[in-house]
PDB file of N, CA and C in Angstrom:
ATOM      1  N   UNK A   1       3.296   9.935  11.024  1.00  0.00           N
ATOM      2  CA  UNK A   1       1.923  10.036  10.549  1.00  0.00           C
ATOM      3  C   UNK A   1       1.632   8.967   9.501  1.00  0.00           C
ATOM      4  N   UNK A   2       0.990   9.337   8.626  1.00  0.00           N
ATOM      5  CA  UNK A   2       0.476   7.935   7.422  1.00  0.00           C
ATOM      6  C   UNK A   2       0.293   8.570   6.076  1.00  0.00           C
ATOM      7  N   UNK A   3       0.700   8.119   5.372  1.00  0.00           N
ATOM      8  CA  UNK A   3       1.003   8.786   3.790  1.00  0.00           C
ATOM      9  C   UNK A   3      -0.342   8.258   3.150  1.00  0.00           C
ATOM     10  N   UNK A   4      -0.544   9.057   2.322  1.00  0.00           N
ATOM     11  CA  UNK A   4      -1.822   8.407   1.505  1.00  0.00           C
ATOM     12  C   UNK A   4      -1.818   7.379   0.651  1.00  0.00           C
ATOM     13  N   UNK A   5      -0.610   6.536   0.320  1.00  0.00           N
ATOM     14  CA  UNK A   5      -0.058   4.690  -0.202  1.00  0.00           C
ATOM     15  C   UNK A   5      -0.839   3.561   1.024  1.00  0.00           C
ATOM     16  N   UNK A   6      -0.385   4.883   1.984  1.00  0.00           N
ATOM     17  CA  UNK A   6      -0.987   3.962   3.221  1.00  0.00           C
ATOM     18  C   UNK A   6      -2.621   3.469   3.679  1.00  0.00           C
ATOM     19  N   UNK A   7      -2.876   4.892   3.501  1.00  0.00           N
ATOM     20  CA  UNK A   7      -4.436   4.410   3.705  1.00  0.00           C
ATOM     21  C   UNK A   7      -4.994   3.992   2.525  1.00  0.00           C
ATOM     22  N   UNK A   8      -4.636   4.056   1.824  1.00  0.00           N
ATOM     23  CA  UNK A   8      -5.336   3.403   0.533  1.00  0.00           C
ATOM     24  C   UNK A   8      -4.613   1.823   0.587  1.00  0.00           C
ATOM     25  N   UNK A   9      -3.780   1.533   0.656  1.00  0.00           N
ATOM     26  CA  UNK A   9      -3.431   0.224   1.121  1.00  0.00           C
ATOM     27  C   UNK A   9      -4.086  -0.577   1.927  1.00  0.00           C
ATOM     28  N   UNK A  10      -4.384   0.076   2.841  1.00  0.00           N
ATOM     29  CA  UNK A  10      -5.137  -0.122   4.147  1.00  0.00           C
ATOM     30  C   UNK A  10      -6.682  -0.453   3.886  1.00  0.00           C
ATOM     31  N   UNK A  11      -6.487   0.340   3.026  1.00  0.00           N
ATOM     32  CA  UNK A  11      -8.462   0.310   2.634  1.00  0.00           C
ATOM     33  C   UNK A  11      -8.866  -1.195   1.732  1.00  0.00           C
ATOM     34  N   UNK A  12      -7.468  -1.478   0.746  1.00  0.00           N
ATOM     35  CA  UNK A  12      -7.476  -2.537   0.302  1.00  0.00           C
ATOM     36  C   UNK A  12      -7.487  -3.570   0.794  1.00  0.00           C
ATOM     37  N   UNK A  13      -6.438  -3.629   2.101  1.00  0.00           N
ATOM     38  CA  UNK A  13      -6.272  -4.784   3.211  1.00  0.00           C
ATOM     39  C   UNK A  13      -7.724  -5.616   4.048  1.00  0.00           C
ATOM     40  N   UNK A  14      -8.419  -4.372   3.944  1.00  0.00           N
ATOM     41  CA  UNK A  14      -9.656  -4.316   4.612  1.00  0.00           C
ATOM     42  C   UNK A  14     -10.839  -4.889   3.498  1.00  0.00           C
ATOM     43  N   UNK A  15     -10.776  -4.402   2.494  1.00  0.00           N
ATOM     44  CA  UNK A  15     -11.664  -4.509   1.747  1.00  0.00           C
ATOM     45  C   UNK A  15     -12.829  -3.817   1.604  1.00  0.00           C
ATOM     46  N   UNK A  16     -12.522  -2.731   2.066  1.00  0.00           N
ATOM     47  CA  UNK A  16     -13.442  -1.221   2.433  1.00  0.00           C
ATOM     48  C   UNK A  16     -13.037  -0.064   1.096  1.00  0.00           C
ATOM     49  N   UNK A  17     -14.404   0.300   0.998  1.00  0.00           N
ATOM     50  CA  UNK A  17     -14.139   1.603   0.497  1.00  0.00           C
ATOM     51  C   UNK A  17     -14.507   3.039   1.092  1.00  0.00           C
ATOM     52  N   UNK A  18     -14.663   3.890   0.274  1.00  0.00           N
ATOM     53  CA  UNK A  18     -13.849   5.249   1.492  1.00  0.00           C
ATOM     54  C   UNK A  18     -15.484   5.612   2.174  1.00  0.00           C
ATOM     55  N   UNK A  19     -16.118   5.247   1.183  1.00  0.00           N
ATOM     56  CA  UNK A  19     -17.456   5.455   2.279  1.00  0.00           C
ATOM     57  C   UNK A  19     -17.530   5.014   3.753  1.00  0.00           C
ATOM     58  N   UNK A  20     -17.341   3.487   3.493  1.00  0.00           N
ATOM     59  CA  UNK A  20     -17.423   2.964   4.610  1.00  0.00           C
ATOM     60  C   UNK A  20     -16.114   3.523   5.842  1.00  0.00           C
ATOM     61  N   UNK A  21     -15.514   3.701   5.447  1.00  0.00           N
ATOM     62  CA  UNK A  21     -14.253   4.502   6.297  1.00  0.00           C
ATOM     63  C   UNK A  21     -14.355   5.722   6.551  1.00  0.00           C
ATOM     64  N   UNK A  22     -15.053   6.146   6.024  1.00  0.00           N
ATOM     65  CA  UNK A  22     -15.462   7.845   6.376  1.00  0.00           C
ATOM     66  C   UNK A  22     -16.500   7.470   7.382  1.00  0.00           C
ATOM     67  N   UNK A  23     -17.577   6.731   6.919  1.00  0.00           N
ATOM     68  CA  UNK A  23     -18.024   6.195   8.227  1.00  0.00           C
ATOM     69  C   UNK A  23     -17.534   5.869   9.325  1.00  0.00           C
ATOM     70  N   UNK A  24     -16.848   5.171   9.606  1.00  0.00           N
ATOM     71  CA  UNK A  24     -16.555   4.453  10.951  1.00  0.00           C
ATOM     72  C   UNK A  24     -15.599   5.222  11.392  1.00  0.00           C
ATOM     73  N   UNK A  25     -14.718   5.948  10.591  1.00  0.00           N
ATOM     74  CA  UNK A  25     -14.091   7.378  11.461  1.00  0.00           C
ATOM     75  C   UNK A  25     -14.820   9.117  11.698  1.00  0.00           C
ATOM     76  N   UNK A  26     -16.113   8.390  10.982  1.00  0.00           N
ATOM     77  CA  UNK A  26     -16.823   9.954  11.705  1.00  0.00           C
ATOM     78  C   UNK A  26     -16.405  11.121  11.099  1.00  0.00           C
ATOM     79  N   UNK A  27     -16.131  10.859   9.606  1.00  0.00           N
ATOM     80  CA  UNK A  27     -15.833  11.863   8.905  1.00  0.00           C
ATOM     81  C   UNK A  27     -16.433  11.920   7.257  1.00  0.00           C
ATOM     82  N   UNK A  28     -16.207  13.221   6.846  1.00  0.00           N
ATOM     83  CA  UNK A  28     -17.233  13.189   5.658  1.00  0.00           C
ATOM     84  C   UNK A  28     -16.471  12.077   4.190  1.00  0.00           C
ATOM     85  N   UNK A  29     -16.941  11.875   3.293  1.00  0.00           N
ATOM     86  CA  UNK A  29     -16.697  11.549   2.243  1.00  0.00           C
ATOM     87  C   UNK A  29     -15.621  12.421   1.301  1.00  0.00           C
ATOM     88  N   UNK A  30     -15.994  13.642   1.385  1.00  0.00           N
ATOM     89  CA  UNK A  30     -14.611  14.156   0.602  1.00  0.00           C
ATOM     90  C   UNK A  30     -13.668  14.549   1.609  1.00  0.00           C
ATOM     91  N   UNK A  31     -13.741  14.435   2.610  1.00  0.00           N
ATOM     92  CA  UNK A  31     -12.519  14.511   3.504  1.00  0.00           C
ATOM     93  C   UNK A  31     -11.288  13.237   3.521  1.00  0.00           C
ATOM     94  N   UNK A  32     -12.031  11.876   3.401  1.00  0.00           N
ATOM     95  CA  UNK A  32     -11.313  10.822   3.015  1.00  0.00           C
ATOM     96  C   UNK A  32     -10.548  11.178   1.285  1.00  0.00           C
ATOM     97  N   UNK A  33     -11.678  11.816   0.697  1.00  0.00           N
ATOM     98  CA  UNK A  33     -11.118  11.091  -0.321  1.00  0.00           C
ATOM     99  C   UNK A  33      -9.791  12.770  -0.387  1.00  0.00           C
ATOM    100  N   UNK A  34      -9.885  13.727   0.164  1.00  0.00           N
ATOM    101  CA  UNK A  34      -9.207  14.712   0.217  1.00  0.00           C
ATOM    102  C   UNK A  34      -7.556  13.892   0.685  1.00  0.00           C
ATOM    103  N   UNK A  35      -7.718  13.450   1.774  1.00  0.00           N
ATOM    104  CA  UNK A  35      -7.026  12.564   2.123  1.00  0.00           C
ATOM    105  C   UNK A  35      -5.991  11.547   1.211  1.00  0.00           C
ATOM    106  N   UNK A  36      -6.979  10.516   0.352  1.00  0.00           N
ATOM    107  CA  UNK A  36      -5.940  10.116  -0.079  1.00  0.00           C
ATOM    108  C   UNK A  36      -5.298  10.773  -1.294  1.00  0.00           C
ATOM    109  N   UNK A  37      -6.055  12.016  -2.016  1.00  0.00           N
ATOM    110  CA  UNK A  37      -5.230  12.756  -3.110  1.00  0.00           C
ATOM    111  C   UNK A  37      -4.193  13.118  -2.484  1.00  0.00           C
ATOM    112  N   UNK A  38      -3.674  13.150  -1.580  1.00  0.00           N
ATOM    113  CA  UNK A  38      -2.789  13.826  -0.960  1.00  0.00           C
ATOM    114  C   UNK A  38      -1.094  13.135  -1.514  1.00  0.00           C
ATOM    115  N   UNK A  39      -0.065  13.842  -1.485  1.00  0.00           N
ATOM    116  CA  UNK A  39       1.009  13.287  -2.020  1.00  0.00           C
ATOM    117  C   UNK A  39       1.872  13.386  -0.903  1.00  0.00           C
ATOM    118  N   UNK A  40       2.285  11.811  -0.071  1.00  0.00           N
ATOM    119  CA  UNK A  40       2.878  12.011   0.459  1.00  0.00           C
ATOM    120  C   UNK A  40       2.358  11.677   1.713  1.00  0.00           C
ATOM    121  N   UNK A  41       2.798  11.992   2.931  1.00  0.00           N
ATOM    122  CA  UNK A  41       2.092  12.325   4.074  1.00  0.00           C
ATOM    123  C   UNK A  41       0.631  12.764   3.750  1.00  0.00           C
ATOM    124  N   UNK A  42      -0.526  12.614   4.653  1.00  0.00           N
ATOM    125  CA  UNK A  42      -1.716  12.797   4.350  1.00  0.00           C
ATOM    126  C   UNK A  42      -1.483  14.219   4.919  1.00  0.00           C
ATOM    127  N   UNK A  43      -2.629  15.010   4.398  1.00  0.00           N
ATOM    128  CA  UNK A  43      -2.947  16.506   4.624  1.00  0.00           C
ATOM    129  C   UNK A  43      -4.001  16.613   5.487  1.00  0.00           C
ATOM    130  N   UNK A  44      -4.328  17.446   6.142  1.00  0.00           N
ATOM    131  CA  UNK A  44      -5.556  17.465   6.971  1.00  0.00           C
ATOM    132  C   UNK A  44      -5.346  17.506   8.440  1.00  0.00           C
ATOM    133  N   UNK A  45      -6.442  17.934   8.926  1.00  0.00           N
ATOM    134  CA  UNK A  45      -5.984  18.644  10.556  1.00  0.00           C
ATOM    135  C   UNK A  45      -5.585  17.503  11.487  1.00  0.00           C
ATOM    136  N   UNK A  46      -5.193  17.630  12.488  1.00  0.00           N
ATOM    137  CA  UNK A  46      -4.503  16.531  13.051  1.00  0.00           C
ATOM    138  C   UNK A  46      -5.969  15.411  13.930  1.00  0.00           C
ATOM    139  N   UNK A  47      -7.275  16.162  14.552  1.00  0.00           N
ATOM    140  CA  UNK A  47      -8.134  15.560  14.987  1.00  0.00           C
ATOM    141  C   UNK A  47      -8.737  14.730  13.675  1.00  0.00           C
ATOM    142  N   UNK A  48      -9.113  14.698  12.317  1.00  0.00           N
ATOM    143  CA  UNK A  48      -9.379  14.028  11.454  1.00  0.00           C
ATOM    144  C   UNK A  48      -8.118  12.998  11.266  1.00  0.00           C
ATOM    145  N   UNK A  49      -6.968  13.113  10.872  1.00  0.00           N
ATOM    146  CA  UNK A  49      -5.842  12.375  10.681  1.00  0.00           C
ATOM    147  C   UNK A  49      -5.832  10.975  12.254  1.00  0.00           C
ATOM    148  N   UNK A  50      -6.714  11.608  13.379  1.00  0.00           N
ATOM    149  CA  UNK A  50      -6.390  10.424  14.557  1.00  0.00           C
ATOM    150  C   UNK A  50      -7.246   9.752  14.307  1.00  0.00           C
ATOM    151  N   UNK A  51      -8.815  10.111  13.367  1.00  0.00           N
ATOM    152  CA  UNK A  51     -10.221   9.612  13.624  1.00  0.00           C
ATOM    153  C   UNK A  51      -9.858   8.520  12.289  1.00  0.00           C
ATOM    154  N   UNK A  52      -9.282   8.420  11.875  1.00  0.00           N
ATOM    155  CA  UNK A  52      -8.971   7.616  10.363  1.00  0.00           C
ATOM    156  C   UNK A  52      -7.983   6.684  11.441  1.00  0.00           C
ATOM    157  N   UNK A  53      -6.895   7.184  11.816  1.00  0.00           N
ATOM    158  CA  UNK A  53      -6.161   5.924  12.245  1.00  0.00           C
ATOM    159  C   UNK A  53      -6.688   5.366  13.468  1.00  0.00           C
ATOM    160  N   UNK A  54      -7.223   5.622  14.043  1.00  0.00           N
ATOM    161  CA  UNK A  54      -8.041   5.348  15.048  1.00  0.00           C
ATOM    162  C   UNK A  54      -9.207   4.210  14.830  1.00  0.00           C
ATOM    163  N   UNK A  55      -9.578   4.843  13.699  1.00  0.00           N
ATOM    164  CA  UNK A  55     -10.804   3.328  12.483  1.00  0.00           C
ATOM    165  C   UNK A  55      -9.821   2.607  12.252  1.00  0.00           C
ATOM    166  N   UNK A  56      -8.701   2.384  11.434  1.00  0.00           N
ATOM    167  CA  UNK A  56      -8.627   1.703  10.656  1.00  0.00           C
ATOM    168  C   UNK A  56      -7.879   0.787  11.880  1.00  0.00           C
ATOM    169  N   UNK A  57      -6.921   1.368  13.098  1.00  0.00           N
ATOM    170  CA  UNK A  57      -6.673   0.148  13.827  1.00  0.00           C
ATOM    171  C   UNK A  57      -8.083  -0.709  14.716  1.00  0.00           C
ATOM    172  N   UNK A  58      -8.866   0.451  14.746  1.00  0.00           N
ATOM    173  CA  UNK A  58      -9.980  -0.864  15.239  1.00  0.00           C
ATOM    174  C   UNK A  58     -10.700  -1.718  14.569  1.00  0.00           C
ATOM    175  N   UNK A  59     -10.432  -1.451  13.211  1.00  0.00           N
ATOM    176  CA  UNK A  59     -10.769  -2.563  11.916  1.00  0.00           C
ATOM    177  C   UNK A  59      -9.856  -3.632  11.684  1.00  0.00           C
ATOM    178  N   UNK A  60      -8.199  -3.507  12.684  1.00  0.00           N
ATOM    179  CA  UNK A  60      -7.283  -4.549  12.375  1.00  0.00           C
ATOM    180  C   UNK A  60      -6.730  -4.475  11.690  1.00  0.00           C
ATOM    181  N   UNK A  61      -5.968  -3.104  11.086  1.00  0.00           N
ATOM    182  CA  UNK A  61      -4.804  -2.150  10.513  1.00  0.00           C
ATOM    183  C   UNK A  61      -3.684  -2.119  11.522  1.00  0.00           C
ATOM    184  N   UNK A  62      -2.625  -2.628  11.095  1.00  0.00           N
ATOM    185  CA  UNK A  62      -1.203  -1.792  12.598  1.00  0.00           C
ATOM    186  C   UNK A  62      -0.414  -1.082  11.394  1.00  0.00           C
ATOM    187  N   UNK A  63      -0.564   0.596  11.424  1.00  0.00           N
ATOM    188  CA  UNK A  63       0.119   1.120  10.334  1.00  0.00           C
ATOM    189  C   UNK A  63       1.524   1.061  10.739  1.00  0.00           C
ATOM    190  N   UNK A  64       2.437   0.618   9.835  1.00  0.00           N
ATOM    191  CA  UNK A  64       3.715   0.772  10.209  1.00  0.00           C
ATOM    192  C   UNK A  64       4.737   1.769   9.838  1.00  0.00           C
ATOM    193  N   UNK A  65       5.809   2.859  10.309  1.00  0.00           N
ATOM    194  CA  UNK A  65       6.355   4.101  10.137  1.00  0.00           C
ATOM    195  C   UNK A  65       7.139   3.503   9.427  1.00  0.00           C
ATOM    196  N   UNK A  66       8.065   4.448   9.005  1.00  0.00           N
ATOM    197  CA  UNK A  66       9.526   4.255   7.855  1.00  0.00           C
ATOM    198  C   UNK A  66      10.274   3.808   8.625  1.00  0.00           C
ATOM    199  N   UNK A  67      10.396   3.051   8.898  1.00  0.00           N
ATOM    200  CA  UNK A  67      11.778   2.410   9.377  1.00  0.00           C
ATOM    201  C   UNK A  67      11.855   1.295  10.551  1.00  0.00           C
ATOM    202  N   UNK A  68      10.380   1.006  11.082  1.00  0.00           N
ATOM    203  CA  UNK A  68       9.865   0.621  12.251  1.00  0.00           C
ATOM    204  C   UNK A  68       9.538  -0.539  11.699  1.00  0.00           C
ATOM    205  N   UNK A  69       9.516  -1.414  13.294  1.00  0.00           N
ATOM    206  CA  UNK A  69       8.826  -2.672  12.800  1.00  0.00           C
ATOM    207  C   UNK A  69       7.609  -3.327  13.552  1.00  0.00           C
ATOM    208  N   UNK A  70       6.674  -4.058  12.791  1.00  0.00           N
ATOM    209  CA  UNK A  70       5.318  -4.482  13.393  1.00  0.00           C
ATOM    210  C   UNK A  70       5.691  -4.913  14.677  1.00  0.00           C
ATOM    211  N   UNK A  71       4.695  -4.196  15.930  1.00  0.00           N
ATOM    212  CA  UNK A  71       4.661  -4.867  17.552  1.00  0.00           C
ATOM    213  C   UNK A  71       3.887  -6.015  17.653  1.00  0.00           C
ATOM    214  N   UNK A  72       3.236  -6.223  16.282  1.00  0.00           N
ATOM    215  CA  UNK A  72       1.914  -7.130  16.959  1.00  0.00           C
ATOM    216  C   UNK A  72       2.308  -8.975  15.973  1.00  0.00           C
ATOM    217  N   UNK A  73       3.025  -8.422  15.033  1.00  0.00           N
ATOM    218  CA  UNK A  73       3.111  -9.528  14.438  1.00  0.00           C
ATOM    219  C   UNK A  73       2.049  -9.453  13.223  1.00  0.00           C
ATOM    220  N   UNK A  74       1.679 -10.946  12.619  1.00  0.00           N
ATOM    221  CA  UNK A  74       0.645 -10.566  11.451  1.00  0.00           C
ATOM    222  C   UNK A  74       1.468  -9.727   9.958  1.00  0.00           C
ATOM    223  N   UNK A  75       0.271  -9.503   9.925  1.00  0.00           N
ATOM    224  CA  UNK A  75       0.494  -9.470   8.065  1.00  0.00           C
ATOM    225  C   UNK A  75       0.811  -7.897   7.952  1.00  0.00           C
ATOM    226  N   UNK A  76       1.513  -7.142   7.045  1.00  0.00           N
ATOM    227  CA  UNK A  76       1.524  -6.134   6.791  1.00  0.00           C
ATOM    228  C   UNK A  76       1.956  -5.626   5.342  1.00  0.00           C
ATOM    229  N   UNK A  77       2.223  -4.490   4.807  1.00  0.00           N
ATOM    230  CA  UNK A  77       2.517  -4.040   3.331  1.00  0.00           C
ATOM    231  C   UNK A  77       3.612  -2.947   3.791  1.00  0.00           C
ATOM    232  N   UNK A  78       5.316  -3.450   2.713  1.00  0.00           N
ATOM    233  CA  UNK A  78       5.773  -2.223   2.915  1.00  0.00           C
ATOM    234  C   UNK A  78       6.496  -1.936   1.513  1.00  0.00           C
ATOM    235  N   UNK A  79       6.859  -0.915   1.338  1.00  0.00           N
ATOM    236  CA  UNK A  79       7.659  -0.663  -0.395  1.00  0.00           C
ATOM    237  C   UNK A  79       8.911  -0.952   0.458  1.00  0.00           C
ATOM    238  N   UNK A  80       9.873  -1.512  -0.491  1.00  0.00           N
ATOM    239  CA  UNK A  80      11.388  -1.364  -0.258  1.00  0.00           C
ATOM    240  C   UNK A  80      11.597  -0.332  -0.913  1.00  0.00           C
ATOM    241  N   UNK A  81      12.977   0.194  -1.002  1.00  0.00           N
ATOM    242  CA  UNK A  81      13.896   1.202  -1.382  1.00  0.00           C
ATOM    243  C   UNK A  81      13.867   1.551  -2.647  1.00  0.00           C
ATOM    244  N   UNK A  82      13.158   2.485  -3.263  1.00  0.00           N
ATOM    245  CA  UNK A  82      13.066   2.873  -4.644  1.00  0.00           C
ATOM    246  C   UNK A  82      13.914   1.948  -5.464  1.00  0.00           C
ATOM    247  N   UNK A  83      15.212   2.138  -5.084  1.00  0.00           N
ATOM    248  CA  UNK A  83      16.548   1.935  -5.599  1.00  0.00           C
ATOM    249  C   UNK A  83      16.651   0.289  -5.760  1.00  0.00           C
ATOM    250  N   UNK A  84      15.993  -0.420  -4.828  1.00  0.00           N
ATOM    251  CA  UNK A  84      16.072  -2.242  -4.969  1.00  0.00           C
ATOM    252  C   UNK A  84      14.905  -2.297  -5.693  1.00  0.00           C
ATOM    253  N   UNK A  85      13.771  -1.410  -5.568  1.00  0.00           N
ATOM    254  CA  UNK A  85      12.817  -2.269  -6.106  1.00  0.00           C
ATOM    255  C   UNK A  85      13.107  -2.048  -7.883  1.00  0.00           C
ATOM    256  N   UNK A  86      13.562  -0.957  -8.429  1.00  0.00           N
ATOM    257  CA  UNK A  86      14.225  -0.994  -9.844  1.00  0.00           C
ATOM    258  C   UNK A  86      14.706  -1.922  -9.822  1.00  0.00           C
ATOM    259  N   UNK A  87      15.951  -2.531  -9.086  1.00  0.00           N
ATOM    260  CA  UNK A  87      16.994  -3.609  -9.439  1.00  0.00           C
ATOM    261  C   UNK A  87      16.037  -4.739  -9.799  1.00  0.00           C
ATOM    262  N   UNK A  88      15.198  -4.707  -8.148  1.00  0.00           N
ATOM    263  CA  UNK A  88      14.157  -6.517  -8.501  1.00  0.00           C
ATOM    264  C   UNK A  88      13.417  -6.270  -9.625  1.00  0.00           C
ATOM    265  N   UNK A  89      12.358  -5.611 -10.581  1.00  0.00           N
ATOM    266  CA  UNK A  89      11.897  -5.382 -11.204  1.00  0.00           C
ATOM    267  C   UNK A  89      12.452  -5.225 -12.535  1.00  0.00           C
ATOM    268  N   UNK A  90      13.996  -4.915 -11.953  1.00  0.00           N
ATOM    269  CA  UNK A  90      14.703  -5.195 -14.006  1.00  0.00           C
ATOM    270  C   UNK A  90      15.088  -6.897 -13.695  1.00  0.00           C
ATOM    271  N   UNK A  91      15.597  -7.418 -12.689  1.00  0.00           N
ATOM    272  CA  UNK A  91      15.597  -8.713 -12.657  1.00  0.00           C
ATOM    273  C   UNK A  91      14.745  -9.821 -13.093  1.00  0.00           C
ATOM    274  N   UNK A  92      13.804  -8.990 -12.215  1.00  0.00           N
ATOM    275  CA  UNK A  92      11.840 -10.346 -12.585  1.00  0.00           C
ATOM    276  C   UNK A  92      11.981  -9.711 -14.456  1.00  0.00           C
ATOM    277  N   UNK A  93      11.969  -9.252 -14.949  1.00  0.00           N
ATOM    278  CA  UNK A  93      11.993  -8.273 -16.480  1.00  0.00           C
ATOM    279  C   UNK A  93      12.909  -9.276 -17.407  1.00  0.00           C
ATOM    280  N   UNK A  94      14.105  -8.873 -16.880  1.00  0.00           N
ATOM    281  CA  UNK A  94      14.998 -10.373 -17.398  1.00  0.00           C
ATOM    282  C   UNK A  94      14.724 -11.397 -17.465  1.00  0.00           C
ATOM    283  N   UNK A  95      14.221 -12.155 -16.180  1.00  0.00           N
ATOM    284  CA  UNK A  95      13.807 -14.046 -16.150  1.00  0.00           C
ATOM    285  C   UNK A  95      12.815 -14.233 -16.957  1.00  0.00           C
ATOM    286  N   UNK A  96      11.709 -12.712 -17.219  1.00  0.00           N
ATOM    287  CA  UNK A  96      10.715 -12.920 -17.825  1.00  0.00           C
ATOM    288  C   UNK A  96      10.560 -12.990 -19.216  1.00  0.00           C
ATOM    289  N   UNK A  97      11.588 -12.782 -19.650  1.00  0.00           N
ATOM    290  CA  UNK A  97      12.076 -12.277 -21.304  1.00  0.00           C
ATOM    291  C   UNK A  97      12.700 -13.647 -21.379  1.00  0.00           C
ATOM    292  N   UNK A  98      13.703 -13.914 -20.830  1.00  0.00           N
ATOM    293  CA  UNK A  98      14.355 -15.632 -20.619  1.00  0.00           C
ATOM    294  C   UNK A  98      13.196 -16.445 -21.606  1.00  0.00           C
ATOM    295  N   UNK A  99      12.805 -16.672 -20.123  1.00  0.00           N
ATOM    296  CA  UNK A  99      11.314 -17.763 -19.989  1.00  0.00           C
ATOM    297  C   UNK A  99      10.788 -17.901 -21.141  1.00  0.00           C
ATOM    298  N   UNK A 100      10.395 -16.556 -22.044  1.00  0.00           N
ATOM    299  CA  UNK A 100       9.186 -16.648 -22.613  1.00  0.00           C
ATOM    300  C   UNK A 100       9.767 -16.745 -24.193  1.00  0.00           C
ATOM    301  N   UNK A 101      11.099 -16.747 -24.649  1.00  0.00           N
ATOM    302  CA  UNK A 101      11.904 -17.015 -26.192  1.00  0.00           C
ATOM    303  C   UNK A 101      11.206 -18.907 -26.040  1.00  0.00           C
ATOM    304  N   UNK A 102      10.576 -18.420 -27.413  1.00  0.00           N
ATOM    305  CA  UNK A 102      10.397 -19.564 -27.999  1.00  0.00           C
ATOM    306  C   UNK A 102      11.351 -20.812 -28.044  1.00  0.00           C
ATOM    307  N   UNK A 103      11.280 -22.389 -27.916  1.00  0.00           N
ATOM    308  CA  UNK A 103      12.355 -23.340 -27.991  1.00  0.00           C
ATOM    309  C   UNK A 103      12.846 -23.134 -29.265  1.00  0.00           C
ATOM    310  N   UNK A 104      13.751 -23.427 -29.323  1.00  0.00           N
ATOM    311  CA  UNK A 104      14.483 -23.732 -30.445  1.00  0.00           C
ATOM    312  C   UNK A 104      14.568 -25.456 -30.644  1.00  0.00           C
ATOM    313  N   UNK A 105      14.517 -25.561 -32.386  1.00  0.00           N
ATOM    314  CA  UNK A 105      13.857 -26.716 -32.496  1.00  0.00           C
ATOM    315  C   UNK A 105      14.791 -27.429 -33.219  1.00  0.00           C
ATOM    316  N   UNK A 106      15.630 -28.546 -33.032  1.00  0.00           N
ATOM    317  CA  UNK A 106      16.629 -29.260 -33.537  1.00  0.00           C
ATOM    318  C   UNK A 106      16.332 -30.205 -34.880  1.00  0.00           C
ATOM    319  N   UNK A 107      16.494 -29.912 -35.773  1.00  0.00           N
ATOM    320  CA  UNK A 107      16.269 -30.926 -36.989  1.00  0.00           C
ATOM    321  C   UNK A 107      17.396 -31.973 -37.048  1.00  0.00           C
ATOM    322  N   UNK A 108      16.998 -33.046 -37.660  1.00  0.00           N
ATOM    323  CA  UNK A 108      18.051 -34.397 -38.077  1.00  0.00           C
ATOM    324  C   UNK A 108      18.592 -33.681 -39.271  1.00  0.00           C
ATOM    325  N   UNK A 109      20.431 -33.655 -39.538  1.00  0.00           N
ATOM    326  CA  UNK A 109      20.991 -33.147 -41.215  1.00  0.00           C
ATOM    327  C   UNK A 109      20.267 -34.270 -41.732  1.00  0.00           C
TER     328      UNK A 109
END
């Protein structure tokens, strides 16, 4: 199914907001936005959950599952592994602390 990171990702990709997506999937406004409060997997009956993915691939969305990979090619958004993205994020944290110490400035005795 599609987690609510997803469609809100999605909505970003697009450059849509939930109006307009509640629109074009034929569904109300707080049903989207019911949707993306959701934690996790999206909530909601399974005929609303097809009418959303159903928009957003005919808007030029290919949602991709946990573990799967794009059929179509093109651009997509995915999180890595809780666990790497800490590592990369104390890494980029480090270079960034590096980088940014003032020079040190050599005088003539």
């Amino acid at each position: 199914m599609i987690t609510a990171s997803q469609l809100r990702a999605a909505r970003a990709l697009l450059g849509i907001d939930q109006l307009l997506l509640a629109q074009r999937a034929k569904l109300s406004l707080p049903t989207i936005q019911r949707m993306e409060s959701s934690g996790g997997l999206v909530r909601g009956n399974v005929d609303s959950l097809v009418k959303v993915v159903q928009a957003l691939e005919d808007m030029g969305v290919e949602l991709i599952g946990e573990g799967s990979s794009s059929t179509m090619g093109g651009r997509g958004v995915r999180l890595r592994e809780r666990e790497l993205r800490t590592t990369m994020r104390e890494q980029k944290l480090g270079a960034s602390q590096t980088a940014m110490r003032p020079a040190r400035s050599v005088s003539d005795p």
